[in-house]
PDB file of N, CA and C in Angstrom:
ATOM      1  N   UNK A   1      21.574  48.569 -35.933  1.00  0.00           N
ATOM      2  CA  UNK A   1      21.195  47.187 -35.695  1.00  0.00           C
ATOM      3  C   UNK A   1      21.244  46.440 -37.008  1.00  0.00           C
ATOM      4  N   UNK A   2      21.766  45.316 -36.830  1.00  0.00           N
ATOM      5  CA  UNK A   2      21.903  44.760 -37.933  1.00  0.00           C
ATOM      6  C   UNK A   2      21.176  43.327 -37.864  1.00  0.00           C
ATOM      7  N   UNK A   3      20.182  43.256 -39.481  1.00  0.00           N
ATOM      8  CA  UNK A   3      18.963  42.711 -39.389  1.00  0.00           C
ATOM      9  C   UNK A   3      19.255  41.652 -40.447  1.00  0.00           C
ATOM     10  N   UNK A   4      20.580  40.987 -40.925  1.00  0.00           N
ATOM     11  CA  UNK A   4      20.773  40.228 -41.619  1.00  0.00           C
ATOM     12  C   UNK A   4      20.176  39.123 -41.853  1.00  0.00           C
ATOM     13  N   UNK A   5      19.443  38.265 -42.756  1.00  0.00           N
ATOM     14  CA  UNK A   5      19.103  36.715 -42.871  1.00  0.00           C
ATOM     15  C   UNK A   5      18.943  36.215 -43.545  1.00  0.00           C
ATOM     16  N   UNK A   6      18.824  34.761 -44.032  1.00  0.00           N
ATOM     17  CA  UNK A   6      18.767  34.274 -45.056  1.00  0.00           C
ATOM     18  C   UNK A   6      17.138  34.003 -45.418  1.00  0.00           C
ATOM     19  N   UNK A   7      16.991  34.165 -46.370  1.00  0.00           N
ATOM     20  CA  UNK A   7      15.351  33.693 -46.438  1.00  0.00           C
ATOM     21  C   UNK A   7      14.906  32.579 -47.372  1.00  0.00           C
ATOM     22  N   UNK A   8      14.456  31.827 -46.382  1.00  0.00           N
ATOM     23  CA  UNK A   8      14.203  30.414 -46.975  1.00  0.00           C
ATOM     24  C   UNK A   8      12.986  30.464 -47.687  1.00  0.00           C
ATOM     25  N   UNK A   9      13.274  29.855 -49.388  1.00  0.00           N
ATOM     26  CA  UNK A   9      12.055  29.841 -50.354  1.00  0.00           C
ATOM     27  C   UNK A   9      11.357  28.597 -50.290  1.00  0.00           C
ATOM     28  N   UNK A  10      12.120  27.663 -50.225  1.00  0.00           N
ATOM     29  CA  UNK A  10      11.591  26.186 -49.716  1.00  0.00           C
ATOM     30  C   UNK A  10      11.701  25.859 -48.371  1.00  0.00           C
ATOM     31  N   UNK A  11      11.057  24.424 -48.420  1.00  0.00           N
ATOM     32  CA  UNK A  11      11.231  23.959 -46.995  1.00  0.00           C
ATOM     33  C   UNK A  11      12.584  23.847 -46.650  1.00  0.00           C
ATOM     34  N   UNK A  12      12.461  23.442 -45.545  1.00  0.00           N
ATOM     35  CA  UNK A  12      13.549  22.814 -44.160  1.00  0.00           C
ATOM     36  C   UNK A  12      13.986  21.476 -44.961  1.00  0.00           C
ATOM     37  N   UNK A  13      12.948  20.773 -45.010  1.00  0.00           N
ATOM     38  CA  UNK A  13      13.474  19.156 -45.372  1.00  0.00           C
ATOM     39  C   UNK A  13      12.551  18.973 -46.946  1.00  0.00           C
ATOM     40  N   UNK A  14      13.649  18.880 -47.626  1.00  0.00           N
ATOM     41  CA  UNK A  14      13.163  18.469 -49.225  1.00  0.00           C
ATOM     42  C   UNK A  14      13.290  17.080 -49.811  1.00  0.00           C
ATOM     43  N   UNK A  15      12.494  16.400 -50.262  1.00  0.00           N
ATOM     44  CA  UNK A  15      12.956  15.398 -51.495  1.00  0.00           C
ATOM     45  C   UNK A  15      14.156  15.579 -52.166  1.00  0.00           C
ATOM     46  N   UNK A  16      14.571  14.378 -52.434  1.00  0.00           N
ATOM     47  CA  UNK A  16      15.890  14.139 -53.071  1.00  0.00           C
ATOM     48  C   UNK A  16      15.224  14.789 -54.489  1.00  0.00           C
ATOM     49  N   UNK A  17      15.667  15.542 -55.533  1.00  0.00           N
ATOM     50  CA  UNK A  17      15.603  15.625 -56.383  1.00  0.00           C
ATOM     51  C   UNK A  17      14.766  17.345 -56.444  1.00  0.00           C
ATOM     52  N   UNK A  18      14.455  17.611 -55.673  1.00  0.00           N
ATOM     53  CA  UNK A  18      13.423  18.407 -55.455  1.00  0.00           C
ATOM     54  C   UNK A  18      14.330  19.858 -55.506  1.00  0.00           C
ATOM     55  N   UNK A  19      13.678  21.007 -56.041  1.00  0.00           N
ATOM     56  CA  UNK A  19      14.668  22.122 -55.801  1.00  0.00           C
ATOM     57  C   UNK A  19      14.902  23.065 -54.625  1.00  0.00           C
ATOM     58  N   UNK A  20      16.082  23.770 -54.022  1.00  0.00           N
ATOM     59  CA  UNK A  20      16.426  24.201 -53.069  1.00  0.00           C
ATOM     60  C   UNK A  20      16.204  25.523 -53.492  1.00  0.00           C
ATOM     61  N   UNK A  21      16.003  26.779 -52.895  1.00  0.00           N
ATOM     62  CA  UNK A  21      16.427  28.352 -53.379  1.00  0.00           C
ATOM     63  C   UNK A  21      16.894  28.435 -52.322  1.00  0.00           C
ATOM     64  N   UNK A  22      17.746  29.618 -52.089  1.00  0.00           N
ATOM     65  CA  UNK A  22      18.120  29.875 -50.985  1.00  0.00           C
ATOM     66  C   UNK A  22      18.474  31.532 -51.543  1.00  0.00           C
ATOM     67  N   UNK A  23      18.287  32.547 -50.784  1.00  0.00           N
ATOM     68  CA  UNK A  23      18.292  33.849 -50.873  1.00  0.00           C
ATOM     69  C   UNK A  23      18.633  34.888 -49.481  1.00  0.00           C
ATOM     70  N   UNK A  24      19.628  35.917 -49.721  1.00  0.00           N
ATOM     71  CA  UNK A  24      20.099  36.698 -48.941  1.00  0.00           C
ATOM     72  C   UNK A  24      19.322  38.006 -48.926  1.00  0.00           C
ATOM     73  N   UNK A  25      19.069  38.878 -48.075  1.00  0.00           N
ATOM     74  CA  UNK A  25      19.118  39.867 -47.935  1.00  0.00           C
ATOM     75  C   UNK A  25      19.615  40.520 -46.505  1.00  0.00           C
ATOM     76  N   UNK A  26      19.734  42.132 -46.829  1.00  0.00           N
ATOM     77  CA  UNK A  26      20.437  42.511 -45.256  1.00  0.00           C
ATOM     78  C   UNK A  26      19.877  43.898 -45.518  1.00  0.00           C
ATOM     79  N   UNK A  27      19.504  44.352 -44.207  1.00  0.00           N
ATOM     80  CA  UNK A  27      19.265  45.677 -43.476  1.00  0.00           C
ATOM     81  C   UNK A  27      20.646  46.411 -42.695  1.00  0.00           C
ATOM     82  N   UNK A  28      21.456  46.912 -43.267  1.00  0.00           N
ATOM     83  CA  UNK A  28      23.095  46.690 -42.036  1.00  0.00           C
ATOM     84  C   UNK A  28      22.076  47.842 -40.963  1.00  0.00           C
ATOM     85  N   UNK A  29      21.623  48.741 -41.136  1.00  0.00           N
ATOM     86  CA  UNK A  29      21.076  49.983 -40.133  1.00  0.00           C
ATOM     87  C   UNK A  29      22.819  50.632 -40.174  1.00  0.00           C
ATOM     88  N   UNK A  30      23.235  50.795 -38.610  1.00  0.00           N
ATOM     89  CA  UNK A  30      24.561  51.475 -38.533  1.00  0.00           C
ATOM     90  C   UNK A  30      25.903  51.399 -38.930  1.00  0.00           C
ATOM     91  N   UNK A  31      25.644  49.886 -39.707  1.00  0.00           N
ATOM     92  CA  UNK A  31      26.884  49.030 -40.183  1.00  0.00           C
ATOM     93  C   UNK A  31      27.523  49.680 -41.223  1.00  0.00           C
ATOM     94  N   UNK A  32      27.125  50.675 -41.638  1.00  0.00           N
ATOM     95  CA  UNK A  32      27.143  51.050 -43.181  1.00  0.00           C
ATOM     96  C   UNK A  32      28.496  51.915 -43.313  1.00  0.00           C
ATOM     97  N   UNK A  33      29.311  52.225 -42.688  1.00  0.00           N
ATOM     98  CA  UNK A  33      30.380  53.000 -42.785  1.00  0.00           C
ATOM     99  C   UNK A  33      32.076  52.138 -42.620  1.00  0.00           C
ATOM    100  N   UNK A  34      31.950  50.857 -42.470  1.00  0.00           N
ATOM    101  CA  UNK A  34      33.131  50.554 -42.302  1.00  0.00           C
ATOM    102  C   UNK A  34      33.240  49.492 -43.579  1.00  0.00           C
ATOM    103  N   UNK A  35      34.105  49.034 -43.597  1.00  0.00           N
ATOM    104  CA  UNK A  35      34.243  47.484 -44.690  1.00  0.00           C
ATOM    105  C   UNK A  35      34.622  46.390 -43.439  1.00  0.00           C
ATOM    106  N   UNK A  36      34.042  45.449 -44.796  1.00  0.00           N
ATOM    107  CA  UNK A  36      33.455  43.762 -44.138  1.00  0.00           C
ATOM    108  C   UNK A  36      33.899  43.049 -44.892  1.00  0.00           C
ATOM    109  N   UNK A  37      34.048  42.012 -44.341  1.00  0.00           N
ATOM    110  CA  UNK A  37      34.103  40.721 -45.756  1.00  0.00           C
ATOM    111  C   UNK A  37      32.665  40.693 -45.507  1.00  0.00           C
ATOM    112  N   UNK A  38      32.503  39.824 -46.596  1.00  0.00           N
ATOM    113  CA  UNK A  38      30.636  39.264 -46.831  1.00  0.00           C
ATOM    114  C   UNK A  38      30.970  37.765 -47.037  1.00  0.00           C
ATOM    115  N   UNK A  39      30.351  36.979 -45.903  1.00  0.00           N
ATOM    116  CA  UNK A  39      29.954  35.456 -46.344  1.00  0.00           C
ATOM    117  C   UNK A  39      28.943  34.960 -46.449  1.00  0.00           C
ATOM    118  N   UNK A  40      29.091  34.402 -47.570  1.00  0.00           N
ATOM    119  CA  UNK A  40      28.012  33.360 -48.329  1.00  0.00           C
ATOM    120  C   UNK A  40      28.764  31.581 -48.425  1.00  0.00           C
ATOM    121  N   UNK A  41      28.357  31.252 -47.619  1.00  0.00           N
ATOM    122  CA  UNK A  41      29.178  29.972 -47.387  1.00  0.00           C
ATOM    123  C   UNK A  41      27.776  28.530 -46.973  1.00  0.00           C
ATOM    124  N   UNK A  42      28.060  27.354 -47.779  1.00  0.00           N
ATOM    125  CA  UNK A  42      27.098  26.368 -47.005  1.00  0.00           C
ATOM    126  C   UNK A  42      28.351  25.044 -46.596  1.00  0.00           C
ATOM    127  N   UNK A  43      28.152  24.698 -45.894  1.00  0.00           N
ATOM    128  CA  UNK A  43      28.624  23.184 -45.206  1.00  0.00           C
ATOM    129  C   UNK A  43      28.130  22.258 -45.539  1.00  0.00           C
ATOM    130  N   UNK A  44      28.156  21.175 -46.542  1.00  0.00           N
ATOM    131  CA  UNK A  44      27.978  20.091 -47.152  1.00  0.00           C
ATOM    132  C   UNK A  44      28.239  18.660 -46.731  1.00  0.00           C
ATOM    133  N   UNK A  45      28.061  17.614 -47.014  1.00  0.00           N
ATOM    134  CA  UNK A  45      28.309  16.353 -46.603  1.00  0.00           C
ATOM    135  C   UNK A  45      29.983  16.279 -47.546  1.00  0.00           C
ATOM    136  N   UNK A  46      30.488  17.082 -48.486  1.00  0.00           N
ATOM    137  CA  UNK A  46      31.880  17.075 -49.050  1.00  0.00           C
ATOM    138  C   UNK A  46      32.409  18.235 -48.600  1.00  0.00           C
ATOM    139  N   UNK A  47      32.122  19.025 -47.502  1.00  0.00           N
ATOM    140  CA  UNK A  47      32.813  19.873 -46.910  1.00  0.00           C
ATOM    141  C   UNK A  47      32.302  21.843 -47.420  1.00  0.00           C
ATOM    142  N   UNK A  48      33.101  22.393 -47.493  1.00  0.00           N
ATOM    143  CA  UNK A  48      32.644  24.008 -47.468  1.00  0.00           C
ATOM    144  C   UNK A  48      32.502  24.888 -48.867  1.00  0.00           C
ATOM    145  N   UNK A  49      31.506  25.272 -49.155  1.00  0.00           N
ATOM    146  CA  UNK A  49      31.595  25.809 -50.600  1.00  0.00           C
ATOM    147  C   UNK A  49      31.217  27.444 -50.583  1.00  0.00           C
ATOM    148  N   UNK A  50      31.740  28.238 -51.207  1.00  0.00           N
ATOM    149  CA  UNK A  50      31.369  29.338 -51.186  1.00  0.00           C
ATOM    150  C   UNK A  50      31.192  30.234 -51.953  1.00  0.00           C
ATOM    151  N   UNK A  51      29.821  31.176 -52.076  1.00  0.00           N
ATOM    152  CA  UNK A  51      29.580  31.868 -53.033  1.00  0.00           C
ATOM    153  C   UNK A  51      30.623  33.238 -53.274  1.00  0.00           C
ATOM    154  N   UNK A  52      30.736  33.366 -54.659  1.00  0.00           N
ATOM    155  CA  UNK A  52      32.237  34.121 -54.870  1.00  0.00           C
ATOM    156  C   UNK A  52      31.531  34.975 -55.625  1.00  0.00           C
ATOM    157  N   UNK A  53      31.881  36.507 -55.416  1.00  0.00           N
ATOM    158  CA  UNK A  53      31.265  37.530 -56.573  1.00  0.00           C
ATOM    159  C   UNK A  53      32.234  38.179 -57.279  1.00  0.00           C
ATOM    160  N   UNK A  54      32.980  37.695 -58.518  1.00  0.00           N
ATOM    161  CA  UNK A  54      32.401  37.135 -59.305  1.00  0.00           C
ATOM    162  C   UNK A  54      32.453  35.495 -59.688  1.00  0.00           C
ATOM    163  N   UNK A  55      31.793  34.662 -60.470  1.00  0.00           N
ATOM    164  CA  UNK A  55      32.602  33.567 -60.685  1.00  0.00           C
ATOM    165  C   UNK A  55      31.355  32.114 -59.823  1.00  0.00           C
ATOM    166  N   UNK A  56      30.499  32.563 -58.434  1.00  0.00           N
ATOM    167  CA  UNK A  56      29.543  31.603 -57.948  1.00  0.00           C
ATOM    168  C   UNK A  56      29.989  30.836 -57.049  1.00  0.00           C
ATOM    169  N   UNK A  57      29.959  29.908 -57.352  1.00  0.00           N
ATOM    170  CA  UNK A  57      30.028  28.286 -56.131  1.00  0.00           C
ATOM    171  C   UNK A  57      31.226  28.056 -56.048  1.00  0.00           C
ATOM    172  N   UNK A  58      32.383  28.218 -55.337  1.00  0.00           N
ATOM    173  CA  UNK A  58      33.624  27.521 -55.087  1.00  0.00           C
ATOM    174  C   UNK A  58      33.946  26.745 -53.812  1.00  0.00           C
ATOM    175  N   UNK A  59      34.604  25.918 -53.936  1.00  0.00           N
ATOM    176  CA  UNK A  59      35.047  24.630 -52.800  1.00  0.00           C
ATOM    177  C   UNK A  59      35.730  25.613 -51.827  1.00  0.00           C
ATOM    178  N   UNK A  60      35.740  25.243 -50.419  1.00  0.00           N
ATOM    179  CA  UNK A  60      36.380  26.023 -49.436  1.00  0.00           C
ATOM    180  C   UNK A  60      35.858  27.136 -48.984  1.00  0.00           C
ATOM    181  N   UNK A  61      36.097  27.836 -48.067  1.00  0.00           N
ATOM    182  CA  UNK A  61      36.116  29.060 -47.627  1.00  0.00           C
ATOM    183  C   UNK A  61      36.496  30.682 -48.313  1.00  0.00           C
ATOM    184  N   UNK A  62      35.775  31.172 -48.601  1.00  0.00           N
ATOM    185  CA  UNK A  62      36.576  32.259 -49.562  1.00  0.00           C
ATOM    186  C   UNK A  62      34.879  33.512 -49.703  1.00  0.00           C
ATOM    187  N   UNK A  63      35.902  34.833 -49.338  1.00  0.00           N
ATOM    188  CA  UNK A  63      34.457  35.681 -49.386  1.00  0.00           C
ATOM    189  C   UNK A  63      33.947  35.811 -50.188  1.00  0.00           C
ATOM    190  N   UNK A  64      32.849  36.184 -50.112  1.00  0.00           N
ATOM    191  CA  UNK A  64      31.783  36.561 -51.270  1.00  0.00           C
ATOM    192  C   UNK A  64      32.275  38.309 -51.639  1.00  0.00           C
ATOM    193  N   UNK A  65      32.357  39.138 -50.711  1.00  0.00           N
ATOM    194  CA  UNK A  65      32.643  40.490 -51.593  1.00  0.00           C
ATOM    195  C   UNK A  65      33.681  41.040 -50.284  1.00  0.00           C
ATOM    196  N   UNK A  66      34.318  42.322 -50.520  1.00  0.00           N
ATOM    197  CA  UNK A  66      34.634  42.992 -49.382  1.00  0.00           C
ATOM    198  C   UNK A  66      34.057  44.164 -49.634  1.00  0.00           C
ATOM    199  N   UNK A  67      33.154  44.730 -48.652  1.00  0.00           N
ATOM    200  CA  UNK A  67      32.686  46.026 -49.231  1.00  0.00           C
ATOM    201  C   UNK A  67      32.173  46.438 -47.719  1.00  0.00           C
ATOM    202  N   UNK A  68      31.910  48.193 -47.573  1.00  0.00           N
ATOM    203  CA  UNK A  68      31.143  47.972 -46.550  1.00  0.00           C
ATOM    204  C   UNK A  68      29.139  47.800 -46.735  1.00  0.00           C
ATOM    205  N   UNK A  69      28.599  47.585 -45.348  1.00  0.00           N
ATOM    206  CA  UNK A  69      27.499  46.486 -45.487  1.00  0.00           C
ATOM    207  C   UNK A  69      26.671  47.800 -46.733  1.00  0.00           C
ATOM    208  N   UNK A  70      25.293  47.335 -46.957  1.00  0.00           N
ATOM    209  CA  UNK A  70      24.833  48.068 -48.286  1.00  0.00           C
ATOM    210  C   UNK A  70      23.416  47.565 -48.124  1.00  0.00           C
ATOM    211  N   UNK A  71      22.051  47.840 -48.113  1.00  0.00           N
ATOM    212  CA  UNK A  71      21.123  47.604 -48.019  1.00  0.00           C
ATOM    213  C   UNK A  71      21.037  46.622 -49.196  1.00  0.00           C
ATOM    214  N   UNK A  72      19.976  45.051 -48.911  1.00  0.00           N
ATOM    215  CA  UNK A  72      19.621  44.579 -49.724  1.00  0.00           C
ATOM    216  C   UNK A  72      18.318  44.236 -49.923  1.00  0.00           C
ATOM    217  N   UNK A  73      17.166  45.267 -49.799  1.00  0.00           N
ATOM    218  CA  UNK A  73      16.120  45.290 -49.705  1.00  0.00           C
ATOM    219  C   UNK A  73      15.227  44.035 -49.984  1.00  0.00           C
ATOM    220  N   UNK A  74      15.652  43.719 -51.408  1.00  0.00           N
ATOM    221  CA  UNK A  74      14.894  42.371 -52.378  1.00  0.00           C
ATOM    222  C   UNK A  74      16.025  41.518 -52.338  1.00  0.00           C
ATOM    223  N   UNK A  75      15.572  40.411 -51.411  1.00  0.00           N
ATOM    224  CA  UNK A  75      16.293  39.531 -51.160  1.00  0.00           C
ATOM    225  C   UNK A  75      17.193  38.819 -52.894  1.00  0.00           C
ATOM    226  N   UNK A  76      18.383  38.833 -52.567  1.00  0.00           N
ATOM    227  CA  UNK A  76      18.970  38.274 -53.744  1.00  0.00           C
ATOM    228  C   UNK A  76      19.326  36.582 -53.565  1.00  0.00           C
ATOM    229  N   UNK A  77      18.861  35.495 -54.856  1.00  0.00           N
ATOM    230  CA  UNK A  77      19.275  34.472 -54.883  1.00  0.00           C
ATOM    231  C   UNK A  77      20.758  33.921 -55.505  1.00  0.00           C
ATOM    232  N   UNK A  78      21.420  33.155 -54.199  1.00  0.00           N
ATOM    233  CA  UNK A  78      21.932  32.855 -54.124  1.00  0.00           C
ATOM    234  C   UNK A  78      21.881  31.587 -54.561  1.00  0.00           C
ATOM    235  N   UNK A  79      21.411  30.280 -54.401  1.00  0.00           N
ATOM    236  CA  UNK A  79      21.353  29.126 -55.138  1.00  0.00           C
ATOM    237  C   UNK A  79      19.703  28.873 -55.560  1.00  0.00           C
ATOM    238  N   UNK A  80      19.413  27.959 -56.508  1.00  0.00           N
ATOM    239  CA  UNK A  80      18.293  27.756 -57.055  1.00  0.00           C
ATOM    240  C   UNK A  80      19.036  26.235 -57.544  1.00  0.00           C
ATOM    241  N   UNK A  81      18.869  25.393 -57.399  1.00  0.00           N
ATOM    242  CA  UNK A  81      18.918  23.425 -58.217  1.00  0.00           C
ATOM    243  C   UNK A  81      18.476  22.394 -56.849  1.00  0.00           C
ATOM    244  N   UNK A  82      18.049  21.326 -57.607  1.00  0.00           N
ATOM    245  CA  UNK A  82      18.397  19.981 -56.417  1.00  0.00           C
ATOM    246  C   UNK A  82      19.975  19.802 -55.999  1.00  0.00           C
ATOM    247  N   UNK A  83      19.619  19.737 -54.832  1.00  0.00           N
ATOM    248  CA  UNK A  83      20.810  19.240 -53.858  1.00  0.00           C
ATOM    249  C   UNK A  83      20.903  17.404 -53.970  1.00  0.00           C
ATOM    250  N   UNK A  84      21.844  16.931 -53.682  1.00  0.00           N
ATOM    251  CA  UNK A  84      21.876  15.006 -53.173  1.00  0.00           C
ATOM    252  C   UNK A  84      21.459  15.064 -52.002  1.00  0.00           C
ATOM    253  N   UNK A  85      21.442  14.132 -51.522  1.00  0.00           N
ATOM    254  CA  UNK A  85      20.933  13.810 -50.193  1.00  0.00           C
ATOM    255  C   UNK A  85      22.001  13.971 -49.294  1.00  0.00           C
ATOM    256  N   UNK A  86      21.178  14.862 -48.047  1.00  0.00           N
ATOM    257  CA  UNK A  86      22.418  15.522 -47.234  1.00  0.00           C
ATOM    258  C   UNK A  86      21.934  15.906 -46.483  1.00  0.00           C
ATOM    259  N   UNK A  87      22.905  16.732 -45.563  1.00  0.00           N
ATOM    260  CA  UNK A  87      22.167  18.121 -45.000  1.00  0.00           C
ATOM    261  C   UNK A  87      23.313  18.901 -45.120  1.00  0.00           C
ATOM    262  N   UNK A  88      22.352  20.468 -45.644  1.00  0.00           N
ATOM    263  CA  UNK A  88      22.934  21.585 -46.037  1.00  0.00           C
ATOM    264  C   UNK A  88      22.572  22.666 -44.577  1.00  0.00           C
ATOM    265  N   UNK A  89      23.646  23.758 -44.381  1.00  0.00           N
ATOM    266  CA  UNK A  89      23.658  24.607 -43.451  1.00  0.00           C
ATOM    267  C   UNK A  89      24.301  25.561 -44.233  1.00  0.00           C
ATOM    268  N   UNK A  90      23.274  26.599 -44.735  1.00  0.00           N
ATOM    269  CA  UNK A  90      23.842  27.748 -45.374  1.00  0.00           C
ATOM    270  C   UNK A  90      24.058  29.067 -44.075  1.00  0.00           C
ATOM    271  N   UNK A  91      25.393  29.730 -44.974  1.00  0.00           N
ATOM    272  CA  UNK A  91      25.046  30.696 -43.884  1.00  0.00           C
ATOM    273  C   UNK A  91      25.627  31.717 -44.503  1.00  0.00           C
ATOM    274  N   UNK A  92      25.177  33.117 -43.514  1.00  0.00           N
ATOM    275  CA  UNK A  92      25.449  34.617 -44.490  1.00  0.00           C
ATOM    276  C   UNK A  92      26.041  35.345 -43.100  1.00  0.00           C
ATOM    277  N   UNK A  93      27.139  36.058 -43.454  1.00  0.00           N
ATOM    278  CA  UNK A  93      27.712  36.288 -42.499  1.00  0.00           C
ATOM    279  C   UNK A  93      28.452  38.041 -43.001  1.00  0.00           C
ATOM    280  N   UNK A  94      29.142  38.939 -41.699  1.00  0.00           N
ATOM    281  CA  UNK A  94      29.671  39.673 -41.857  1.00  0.00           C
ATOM    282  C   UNK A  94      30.455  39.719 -40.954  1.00  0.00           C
ATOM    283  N   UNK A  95      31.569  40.200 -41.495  1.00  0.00           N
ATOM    284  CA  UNK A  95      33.232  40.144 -40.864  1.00  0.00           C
ATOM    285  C   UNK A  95      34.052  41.001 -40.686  1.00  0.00           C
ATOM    286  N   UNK A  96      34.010  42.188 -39.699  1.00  0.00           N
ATOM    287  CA  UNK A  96      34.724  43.571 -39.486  1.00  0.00           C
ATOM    288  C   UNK A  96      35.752  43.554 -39.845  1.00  0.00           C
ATOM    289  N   UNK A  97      36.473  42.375 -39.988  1.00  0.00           N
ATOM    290  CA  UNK A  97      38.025  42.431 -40.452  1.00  0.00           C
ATOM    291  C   UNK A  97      38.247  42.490 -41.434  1.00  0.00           C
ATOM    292  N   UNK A  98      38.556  43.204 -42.335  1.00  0.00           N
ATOM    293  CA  UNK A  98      38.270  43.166 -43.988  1.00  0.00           C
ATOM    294  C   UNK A  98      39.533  42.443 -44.649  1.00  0.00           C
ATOM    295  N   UNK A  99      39.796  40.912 -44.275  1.00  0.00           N
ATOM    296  CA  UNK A  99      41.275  40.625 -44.316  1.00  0.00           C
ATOM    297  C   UNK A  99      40.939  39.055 -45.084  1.00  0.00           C
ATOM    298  N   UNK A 100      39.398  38.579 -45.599  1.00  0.00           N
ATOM    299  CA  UNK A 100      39.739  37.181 -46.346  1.00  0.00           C
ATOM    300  C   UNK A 100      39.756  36.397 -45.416  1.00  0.00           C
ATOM    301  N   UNK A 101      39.869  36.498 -44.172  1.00  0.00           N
ATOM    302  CA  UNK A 101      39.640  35.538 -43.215  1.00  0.00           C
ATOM    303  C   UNK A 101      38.305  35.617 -42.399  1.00  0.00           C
ATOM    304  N   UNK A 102      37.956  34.457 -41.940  1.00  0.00           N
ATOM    305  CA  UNK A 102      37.045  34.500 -41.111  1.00  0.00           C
ATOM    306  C   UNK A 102      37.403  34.653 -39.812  1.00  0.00           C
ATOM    307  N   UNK A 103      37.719  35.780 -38.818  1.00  0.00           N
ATOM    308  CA  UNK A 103      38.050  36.447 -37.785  1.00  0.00           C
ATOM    309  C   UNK A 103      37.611  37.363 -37.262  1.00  0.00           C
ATOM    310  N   UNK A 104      37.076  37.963 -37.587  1.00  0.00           N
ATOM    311  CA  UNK A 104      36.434  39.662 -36.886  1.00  0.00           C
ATOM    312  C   UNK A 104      35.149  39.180 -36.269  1.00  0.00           C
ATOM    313  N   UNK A 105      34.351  40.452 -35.628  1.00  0.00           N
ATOM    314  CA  UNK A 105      33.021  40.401 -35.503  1.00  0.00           C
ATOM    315  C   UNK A 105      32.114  40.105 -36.142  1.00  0.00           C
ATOM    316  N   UNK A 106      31.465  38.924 -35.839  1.00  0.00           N
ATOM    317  CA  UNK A 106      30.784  38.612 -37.266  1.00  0.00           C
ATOM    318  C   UNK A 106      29.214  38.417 -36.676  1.00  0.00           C
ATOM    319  N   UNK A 107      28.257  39.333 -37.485  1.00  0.00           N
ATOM    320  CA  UNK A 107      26.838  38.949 -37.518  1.00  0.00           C
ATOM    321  C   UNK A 107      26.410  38.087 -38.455  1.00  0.00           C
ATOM    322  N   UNK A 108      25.679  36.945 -38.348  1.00  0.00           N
ATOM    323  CA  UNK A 108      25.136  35.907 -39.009  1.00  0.00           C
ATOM    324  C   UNK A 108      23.738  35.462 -38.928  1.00  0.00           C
ATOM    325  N   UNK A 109      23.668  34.745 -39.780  1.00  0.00           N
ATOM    326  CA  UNK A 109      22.335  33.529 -39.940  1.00  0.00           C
ATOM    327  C   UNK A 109      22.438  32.338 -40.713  1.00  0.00           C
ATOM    328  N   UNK A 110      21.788  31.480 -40.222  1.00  0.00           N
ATOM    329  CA  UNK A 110      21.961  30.560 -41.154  1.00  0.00           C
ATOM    330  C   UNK A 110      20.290  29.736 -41.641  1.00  0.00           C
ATOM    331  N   UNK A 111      20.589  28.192 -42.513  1.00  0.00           N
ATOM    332  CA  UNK A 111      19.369  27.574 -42.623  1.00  0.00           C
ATOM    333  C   UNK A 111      19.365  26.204 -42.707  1.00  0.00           C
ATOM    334  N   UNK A 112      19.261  25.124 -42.025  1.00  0.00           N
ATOM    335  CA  UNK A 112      19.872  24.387 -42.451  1.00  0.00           C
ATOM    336  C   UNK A 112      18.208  23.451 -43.500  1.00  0.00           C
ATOM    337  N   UNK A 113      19.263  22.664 -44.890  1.00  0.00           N
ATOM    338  CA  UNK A 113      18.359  21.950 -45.345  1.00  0.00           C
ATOM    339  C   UNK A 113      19.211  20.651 -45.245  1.00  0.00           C
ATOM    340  N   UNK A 114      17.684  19.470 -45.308  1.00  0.00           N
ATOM    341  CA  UNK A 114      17.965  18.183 -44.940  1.00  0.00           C
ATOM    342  C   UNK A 114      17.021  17.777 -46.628  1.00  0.00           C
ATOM    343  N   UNK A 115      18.065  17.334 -47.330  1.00  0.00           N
ATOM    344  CA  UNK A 115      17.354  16.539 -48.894  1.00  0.00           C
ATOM    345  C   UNK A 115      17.555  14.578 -48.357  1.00  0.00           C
ATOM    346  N   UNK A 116      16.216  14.401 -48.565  1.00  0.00           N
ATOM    347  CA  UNK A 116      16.212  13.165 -48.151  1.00  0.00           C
ATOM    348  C   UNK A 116      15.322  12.575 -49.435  1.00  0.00           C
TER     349      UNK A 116
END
């Protein structure tokens, strides 16, 4: 069973200026024997950005690792700054297809923040 989610350090709806964290962790349970892509991706008011290991925040779609899944006990942060005013929908995802695309079976979560 796979117990993936994002765990929200702040609120839902923040002040403009105010800081965001946002942090991953995952339990895969049986997942643990095949390879995945890993997404770390949020949807922005300028479109799709994605966390890249190595290298961080890039524009577009693009995985975060290919590996298979791996316990992440202590949730790891992924962003920490103020956002502009928006709304953000982060999301963490896994992708049986180990191919760079977003296509396979994919378990997810997401969060969305609203900076007002």
């Amino acid at each position: 069973v796979w117990t993936g989610r994002i765990v929200k350090i702040s609120p839902a709806t923040v002040a403009a200026g105010e800081e965001v964290a946002v942090s991953v962790r995952l339990d895969p349970g049986v997942l643990m024997e095949e390879g995945y892509d890993w997404w770390v991706v949020v949807s922005t008011p300028w479109g799709f950005f994605s966390f890249v290991v190595p290298g961080g925040w890039q524009p577009g779609l693009h995985t975060c690792i290919q590996s298979a899944p791996f316990l992440l006990a202590d949730p790891i942060e992924v962003l920490r700054a103020a956002l502009p005013t928006g709304f953000y929908t982060f999301y963490f995802a896994l992708d049986d297809q180990q191919n760079g695309t977003l296509d396979g079976t994919i378990w997810w979560d997401s969060v969305t923040v609203l900076v007002q």
